[in-house]
Structures are given as structure tokens and as C-alpha cells.
PDB file of N, CA and C in Angstrom:
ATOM      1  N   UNK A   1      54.306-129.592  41.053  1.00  0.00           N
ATOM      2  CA  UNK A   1      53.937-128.289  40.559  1.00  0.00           C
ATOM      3  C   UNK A   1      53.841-128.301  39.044  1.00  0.00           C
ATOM      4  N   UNK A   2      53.172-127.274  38.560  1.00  0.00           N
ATOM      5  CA  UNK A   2      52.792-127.201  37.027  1.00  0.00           C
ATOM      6  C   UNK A   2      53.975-126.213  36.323  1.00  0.00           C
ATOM      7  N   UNK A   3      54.441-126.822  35.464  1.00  0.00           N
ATOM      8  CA  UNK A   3      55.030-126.198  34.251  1.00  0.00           C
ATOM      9  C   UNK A   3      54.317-124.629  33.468  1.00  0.00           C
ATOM     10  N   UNK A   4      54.776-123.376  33.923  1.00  0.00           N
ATOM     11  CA  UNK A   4      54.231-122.651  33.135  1.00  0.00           C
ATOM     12  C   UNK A   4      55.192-121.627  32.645  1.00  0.00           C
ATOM     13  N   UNK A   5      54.696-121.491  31.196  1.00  0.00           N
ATOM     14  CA  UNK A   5      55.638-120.632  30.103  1.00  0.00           C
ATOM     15  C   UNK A   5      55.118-119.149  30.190  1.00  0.00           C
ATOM     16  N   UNK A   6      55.855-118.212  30.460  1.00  0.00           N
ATOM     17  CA  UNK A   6      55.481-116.950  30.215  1.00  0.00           C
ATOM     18  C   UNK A   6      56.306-116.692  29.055  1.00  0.00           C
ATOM     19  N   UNK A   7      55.297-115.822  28.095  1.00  0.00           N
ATOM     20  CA  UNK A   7      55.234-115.022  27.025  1.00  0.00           C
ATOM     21  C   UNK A   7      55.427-113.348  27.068  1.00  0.00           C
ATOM     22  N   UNK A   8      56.510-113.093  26.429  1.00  0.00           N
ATOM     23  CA  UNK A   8      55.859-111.711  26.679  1.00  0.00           C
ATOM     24  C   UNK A   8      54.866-111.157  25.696  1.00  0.00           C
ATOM     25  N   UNK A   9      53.765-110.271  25.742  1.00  0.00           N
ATOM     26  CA  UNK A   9      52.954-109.958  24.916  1.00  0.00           C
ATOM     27  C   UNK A   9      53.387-108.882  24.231  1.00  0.00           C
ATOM     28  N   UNK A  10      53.333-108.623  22.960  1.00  0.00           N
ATOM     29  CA  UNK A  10      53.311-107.514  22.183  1.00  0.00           C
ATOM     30  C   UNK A  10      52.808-106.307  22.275  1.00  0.00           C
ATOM     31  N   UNK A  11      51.199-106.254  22.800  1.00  0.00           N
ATOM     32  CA  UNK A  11      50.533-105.649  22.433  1.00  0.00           C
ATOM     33  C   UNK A  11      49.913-105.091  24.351  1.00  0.00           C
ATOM     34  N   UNK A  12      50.094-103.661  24.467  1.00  0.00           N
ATOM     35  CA  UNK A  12      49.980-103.818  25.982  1.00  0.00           C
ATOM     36  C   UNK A  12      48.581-103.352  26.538  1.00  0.00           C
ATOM     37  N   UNK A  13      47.940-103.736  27.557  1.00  0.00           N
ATOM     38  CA  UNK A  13      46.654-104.096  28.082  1.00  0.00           C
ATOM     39  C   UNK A  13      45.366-102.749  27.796  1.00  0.00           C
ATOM     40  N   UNK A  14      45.965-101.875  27.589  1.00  0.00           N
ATOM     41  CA  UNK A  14      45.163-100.674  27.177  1.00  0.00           C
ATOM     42  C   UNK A  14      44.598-101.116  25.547  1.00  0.00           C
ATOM     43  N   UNK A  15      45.823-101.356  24.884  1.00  0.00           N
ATOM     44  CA  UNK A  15      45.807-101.362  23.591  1.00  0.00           C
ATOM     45  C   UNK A  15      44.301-102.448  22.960  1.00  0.00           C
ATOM     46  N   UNK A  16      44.855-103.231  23.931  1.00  0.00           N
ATOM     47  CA  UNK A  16      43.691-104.676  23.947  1.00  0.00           C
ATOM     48  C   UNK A  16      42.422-104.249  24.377  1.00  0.00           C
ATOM     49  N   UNK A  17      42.089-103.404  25.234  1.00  0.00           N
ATOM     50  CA  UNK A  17      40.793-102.956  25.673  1.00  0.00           C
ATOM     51  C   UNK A  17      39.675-101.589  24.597  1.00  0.00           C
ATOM     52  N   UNK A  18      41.221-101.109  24.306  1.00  0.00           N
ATOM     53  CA  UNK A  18      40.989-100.208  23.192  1.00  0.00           C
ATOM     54  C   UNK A  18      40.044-100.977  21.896  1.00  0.00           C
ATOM     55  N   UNK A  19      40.688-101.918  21.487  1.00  0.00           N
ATOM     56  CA  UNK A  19      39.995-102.374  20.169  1.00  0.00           C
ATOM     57  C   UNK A  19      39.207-103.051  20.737  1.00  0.00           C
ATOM     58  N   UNK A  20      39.025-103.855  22.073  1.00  0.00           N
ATOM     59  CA  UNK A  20      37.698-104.458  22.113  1.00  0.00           C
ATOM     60  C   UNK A  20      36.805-103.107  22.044  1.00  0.00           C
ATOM     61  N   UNK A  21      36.535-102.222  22.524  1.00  0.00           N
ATOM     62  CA  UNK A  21      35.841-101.124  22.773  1.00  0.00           C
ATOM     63  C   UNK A  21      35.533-100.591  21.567  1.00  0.00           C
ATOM     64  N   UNK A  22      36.522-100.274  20.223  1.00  0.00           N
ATOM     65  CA  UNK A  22      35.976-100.256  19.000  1.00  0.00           C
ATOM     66  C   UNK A  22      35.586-101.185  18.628  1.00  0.00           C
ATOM     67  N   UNK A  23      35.261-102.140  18.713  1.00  0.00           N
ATOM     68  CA  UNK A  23      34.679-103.424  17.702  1.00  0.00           C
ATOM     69  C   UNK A  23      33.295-103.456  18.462  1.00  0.00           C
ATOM     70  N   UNK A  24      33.105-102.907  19.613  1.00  0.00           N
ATOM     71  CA  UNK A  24      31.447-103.161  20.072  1.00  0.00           C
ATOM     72  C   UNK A  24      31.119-101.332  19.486  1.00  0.00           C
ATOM     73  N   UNK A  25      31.453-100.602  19.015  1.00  0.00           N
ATOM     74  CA  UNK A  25      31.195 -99.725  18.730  1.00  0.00           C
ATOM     75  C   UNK A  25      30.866 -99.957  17.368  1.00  0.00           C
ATOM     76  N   UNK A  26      31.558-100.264  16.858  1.00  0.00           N
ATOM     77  CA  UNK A  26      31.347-100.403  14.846  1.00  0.00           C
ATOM     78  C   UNK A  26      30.356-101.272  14.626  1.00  0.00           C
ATOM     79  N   UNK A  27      29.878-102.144  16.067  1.00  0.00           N
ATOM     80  CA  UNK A  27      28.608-103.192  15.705  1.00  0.00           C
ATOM     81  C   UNK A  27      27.416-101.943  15.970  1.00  0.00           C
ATOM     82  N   UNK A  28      27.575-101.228  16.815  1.00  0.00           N
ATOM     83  CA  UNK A  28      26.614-100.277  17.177  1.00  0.00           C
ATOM     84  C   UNK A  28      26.253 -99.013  16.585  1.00  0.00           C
ATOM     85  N   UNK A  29      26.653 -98.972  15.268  1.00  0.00           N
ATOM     86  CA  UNK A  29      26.923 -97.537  14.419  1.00  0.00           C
ATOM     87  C   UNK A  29      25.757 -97.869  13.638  1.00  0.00           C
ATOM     88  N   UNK A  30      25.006 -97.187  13.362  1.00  0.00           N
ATOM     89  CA  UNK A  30      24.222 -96.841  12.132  1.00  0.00           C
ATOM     90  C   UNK A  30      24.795 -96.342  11.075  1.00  0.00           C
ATOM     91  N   UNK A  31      24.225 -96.911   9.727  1.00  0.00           N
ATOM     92  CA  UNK A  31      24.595 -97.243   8.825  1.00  0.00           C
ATOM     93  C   UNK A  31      24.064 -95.967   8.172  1.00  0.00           C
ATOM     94  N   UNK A  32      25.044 -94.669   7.761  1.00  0.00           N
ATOM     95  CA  UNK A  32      24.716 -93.836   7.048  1.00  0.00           C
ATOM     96  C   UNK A  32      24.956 -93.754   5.806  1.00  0.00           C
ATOM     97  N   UNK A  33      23.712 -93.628   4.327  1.00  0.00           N
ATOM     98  CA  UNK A  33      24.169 -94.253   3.284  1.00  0.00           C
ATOM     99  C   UNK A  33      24.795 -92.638   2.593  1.00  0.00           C
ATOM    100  N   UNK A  34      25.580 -93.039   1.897  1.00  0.00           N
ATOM    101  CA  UNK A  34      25.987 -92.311   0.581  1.00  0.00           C
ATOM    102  C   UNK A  34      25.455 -91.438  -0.193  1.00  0.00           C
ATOM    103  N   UNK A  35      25.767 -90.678  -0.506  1.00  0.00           N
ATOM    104  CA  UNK A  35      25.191 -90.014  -1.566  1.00  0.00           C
ATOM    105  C   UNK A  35      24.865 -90.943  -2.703  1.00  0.00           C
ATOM    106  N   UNK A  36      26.017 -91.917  -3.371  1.00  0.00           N
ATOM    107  CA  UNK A  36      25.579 -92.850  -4.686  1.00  0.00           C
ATOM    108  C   UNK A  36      24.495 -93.678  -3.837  1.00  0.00           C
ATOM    109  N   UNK A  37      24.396 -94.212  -2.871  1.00  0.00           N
ATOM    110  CA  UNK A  37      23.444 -95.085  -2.572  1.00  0.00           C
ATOM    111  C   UNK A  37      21.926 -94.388  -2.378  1.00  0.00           C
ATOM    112  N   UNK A  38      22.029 -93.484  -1.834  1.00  0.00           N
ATOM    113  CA  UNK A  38      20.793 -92.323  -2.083  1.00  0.00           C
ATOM    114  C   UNK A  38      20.161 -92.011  -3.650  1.00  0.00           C
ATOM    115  N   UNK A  39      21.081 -91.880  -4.244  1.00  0.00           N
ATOM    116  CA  UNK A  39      20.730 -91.421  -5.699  1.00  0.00           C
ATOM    117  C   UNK A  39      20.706 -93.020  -6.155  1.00  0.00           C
ATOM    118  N   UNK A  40      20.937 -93.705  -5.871  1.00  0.00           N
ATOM    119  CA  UNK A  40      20.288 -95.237  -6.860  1.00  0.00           C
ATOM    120  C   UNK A  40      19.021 -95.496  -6.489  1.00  0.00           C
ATOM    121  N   UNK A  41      18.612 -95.223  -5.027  1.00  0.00           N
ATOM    122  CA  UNK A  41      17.658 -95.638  -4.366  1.00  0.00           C
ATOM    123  C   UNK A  41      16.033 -94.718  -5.225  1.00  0.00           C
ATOM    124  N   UNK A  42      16.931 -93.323  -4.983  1.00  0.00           N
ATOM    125  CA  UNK A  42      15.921 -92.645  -5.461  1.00  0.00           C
ATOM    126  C   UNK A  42      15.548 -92.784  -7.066  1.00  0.00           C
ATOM    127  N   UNK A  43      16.540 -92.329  -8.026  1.00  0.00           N
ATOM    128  CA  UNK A  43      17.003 -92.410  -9.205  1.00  0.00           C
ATOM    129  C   UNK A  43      17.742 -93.825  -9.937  1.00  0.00           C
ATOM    130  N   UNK A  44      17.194 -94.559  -9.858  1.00  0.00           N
ATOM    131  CA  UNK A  44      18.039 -95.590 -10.818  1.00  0.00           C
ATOM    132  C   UNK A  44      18.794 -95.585 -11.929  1.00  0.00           C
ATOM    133  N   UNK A  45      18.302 -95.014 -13.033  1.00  0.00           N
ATOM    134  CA  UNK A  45      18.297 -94.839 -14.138  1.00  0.00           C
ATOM    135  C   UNK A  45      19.648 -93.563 -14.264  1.00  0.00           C
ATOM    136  N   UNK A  46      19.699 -92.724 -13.240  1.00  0.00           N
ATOM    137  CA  UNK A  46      20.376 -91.752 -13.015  1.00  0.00           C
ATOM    138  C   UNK A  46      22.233 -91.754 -13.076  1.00  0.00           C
ATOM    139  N   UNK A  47      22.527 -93.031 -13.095  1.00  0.00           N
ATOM    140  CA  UNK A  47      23.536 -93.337 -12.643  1.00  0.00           C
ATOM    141  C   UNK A  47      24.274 -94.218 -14.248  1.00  0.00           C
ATOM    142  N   UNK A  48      23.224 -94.601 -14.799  1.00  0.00           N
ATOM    143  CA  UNK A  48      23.382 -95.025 -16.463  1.00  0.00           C
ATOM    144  C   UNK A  48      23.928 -94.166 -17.183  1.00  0.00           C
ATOM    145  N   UNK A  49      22.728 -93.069 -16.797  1.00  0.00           N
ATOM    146  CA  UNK A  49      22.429 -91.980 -17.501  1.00  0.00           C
ATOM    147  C   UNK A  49      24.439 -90.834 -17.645  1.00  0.00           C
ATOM    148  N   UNK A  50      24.638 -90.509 -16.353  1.00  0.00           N
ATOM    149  CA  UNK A  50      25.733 -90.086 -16.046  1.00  0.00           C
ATOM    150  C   UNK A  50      26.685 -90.537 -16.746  1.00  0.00           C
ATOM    151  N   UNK A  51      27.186 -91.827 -16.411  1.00  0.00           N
ATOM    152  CA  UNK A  51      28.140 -93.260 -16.965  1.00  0.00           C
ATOM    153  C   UNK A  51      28.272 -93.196 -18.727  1.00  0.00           C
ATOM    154  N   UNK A  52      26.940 -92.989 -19.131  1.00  0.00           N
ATOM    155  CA  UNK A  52      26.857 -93.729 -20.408  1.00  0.00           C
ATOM    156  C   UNK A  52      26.143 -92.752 -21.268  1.00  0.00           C
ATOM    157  N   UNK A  53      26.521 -91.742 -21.301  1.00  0.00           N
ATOM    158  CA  UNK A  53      25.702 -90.809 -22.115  1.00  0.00           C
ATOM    159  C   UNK A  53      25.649 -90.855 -23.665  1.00  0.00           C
ATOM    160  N   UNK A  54      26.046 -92.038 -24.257  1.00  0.00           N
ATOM    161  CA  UNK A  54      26.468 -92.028 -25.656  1.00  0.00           C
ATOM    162  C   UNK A  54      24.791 -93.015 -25.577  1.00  0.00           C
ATOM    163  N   UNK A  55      23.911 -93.531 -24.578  1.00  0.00           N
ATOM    164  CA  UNK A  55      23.090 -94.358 -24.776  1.00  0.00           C
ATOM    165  C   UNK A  55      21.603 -93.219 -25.367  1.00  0.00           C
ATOM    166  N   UNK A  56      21.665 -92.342 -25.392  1.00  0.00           N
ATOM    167  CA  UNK A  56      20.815 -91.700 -25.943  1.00  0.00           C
ATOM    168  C   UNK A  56      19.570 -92.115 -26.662  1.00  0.00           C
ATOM    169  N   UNK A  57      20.067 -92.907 -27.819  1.00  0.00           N
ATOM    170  CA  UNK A  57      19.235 -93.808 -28.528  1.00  0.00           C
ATOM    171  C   UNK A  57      18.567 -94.954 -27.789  1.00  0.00           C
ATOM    172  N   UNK A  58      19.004 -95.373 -27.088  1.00  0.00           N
ATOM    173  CA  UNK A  58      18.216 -96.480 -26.209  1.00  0.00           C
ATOM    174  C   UNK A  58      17.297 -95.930 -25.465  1.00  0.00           C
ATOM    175  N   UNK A  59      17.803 -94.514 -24.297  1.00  0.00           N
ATOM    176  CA  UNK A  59      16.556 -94.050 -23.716  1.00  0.00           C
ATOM    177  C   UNK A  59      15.181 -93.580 -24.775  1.00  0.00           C
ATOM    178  N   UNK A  60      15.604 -92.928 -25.731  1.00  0.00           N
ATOM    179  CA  UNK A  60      14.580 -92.587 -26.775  1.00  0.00           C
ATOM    180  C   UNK A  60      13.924 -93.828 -27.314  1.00  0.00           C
ATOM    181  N   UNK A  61      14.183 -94.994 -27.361  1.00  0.00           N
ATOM    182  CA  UNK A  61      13.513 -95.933 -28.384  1.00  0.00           C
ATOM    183  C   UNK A  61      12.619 -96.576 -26.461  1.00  0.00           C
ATOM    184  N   UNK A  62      12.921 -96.474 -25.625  1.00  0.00           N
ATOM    185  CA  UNK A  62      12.592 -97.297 -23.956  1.00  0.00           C
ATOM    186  C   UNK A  62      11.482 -96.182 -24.010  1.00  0.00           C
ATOM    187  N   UNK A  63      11.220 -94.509 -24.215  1.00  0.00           N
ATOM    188  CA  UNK A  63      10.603 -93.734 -24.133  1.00  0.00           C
ATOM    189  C   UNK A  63       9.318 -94.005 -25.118  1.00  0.00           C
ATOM    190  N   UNK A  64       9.857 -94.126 -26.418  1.00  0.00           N
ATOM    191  CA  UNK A  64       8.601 -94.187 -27.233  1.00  0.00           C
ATOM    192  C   UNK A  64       7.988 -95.558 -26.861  1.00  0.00           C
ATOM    193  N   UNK A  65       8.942 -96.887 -26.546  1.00  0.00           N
ATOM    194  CA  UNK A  65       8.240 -97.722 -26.077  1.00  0.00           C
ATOM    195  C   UNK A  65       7.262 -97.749 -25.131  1.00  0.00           C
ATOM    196  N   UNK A  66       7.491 -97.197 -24.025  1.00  0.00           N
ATOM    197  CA  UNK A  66       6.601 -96.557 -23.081  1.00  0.00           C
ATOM    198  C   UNK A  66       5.185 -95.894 -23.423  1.00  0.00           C
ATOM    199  N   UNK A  67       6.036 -94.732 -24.502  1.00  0.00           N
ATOM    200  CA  UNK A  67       4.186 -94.397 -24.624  1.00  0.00           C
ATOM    201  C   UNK A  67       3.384 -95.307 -25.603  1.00  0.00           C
ATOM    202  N   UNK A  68       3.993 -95.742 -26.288  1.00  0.00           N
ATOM    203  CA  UNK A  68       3.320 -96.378 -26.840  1.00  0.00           C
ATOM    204  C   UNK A  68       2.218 -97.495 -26.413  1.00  0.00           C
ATOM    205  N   UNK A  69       2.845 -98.554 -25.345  1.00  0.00           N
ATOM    206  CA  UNK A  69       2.296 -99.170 -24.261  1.00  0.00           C
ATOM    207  C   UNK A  69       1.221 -98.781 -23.680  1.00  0.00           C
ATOM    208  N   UNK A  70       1.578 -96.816 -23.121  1.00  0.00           N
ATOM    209  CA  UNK A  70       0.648 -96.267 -22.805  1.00  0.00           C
ATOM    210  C   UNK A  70      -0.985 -96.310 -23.524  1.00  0.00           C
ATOM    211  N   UNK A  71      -0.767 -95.834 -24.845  1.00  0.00           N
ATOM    212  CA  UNK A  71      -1.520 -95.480 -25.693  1.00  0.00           C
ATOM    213  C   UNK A  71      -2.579 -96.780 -26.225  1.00  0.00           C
ATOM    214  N   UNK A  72      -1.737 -98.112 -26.049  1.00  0.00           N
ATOM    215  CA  UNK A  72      -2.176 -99.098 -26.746  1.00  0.00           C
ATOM    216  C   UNK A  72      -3.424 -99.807 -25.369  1.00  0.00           C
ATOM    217  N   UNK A  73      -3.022 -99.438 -24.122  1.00  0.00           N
ATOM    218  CA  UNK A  73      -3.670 -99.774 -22.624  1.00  0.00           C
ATOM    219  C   UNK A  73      -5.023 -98.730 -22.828  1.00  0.00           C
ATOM    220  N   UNK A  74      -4.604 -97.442 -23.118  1.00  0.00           N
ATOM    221  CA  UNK A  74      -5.954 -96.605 -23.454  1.00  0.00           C
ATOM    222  C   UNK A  74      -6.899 -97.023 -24.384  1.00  0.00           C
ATOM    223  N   UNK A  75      -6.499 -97.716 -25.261  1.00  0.00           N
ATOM    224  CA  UNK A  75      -7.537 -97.958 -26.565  1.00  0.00           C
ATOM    225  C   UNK A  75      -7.949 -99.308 -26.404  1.00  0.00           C
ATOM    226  N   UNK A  76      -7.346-100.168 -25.724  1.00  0.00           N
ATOM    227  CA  UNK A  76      -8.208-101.459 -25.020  1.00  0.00           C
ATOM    228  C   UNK A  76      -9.145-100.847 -23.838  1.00  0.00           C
ATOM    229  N   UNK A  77      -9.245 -99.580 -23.373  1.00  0.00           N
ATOM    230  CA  UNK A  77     -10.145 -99.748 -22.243  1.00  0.00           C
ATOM    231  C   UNK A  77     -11.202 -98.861 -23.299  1.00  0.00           C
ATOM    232  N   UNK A  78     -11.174 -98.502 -24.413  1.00  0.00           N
ATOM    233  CA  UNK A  78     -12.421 -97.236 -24.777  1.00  0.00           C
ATOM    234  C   UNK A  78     -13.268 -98.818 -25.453  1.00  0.00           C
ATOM    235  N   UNK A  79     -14.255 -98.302 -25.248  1.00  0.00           N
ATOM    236  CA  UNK A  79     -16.158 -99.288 -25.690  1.00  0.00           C
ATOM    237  C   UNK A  79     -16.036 -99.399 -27.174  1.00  0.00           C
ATOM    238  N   UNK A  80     -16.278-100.452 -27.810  1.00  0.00           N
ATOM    239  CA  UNK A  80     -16.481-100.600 -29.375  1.00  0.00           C
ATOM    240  C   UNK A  80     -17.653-100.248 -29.590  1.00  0.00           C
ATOM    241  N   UNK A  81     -18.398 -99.363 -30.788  1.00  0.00           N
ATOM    242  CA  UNK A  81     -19.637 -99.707 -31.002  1.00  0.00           C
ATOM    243  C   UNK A  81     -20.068-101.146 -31.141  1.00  0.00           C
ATOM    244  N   UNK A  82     -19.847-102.029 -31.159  1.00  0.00           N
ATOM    245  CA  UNK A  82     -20.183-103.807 -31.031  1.00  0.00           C
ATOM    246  C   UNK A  82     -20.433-103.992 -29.423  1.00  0.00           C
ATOM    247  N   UNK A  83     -19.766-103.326 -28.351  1.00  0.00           N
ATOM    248  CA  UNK A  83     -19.949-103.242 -27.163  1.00  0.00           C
ATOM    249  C   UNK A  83     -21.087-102.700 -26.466  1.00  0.00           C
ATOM    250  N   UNK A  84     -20.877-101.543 -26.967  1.00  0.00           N
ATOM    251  CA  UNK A  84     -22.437-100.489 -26.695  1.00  0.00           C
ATOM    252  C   UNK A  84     -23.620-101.719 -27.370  1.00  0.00           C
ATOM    253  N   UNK A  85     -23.464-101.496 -28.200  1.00  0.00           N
ATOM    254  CA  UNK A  85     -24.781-102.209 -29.148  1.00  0.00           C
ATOM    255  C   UNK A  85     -25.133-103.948 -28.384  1.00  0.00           C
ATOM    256  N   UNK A  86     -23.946-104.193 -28.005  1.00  0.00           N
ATOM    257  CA  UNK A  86     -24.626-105.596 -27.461  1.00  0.00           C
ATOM    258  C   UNK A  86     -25.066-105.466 -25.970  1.00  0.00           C
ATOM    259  N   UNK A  87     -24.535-104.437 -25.367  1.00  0.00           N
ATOM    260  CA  UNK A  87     -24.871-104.149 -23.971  1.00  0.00           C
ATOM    261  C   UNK A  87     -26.599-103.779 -24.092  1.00  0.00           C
ATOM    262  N   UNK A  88     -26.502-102.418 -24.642  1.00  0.00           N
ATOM    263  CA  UNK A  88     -28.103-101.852 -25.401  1.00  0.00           C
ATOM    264  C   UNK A  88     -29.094-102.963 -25.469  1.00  0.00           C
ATOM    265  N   UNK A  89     -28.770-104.028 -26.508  1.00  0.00           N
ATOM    266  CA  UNK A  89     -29.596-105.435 -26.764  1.00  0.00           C
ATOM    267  C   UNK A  89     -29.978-106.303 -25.772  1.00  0.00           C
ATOM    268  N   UNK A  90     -28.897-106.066 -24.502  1.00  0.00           N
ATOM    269  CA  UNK A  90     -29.062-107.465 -23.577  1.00  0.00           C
ATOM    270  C   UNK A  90     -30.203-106.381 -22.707  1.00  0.00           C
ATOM    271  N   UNK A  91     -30.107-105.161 -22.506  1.00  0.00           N
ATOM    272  CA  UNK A  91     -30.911-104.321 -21.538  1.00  0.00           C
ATOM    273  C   UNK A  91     -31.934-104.385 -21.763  1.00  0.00           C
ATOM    274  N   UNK A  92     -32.292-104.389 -23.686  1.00  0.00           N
ATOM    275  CA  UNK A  92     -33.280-104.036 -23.762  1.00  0.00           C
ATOM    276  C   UNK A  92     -34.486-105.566 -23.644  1.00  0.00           C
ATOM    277  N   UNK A  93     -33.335-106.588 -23.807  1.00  0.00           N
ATOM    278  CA  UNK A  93     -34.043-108.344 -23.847  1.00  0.00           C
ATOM    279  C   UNK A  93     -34.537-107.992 -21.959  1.00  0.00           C
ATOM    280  N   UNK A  94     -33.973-107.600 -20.992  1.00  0.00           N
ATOM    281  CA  UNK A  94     -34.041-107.847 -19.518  1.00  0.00           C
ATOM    282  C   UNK A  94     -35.414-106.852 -19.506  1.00  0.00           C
ATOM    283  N   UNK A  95     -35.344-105.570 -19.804  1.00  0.00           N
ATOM    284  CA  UNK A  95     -36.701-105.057 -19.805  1.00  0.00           C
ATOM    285  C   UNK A  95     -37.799-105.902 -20.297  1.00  0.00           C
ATOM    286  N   UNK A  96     -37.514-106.432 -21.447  1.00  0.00           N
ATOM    287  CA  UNK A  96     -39.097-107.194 -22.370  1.00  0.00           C
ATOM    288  C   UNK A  96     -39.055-108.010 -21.254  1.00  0.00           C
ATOM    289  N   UNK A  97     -38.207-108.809 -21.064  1.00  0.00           N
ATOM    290  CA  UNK A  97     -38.398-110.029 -19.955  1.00  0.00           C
ATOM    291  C   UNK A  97     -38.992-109.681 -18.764  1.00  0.00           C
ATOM    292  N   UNK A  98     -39.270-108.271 -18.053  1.00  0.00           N
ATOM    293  CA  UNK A  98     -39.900-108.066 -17.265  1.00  0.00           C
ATOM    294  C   UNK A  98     -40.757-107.807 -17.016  1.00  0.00           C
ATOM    295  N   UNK A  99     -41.413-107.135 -18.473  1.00  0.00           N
ATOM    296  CA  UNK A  99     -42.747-106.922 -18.710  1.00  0.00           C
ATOM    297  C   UNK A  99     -43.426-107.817 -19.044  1.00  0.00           C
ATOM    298  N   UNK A 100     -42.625-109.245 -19.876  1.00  0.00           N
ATOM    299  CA  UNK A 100     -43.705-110.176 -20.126  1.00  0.00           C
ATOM    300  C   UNK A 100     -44.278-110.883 -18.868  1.00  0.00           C
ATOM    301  N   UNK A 101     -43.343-110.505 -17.808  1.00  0.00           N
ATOM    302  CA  UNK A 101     -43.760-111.311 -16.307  1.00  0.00           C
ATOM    303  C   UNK A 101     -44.437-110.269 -15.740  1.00  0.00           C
ATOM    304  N   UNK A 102     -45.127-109.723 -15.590  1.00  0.00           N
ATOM    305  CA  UNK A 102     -46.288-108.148 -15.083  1.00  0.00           C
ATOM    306  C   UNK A 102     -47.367-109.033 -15.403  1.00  0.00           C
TER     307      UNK A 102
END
């Protein structure tokens, strides 16, 4: 015959079924976020802003940087008179060129 040791257990058979039963539950929960995780998601900057309000000067100098960027993207897209005028020239070479072939 076989040698066997009984133990007594600590923990009694409900108790054990209990936490298996929460642990397939906490895998099965949806993940409801936070208010801070909401507001980072939405607002990034929002959470600096709160924290660190002595940064003032940084948002103002990130701001003018910005428009400035802005402003400098607008004035690369407006036409030079050198643009017009060479566009004008090539139109007007494609017309002659079509009439000399008539």
C-alpha cells in the first residue's frame, strides 16, 4: 500500500472557489478609464498646464512659435511676381509654338 500524508488545509473549499470565480471575473471586466486618463487622451497639454502654472512663458513663446510657422507656410504658398511672369512667358512660348505649326 501507498504512503499518504494528509494536510490539513487552511483555507476551506468555498473560499477556494470563491477566488477562482473572481479571478475569471477581473479577466472579464472592461476596462473603464478615468477621468485623468480621459482628460490626457483628450487634452494633453491640460494636465502641464494644471501642474505647472508658473510655465506661462513657455506656452507664450510655443504660441508665437506656432503662428509664426503658420504665417511663414502662408507666404511660401503666395506666387512671386518672378512666378507669374515666368508662367505668362512659358504660355505665351506654347501658344507661338502652336501657331507656327497651323
Amino acid at each position: 500500500m501507498r504512503e499518504i500524508t494528509v494536510r490539513a488545509d487552511n483555507r476551506l473549499p468555498f473560499e477556494i472557489m470563491f477566488e477562482e470565480k473572481m479571478k475569471e471575473e477581473r479577466g472579464n471586466q472592461i476596462h473603464v478609464p478615468s477621468l485623468g486618463e480621459v482628460l490626457q487622451k483628450r487634452f494633453p497639454r491640460l494636465n502641464d498646464i494644471i501642474c505647472n502654472p508658473t510655465a506661462i512663458k513657455e506656452r507664450r513663446r510655443e504660441a508665437r512659435r506656432r503662428r509664426a510657422l503658420r504665417v511663414i507656410e502662408e507666404y511660401d504658398k503666395v506666387r512671386t511676381f518672378d512666378d507669374l511672369l515666368r508662367e505668362a512667358y512659358e504660355k505665351q512660348m506654347r501658344e507661338d509654338s502652336l501657331l507656327m505649326h497651323k
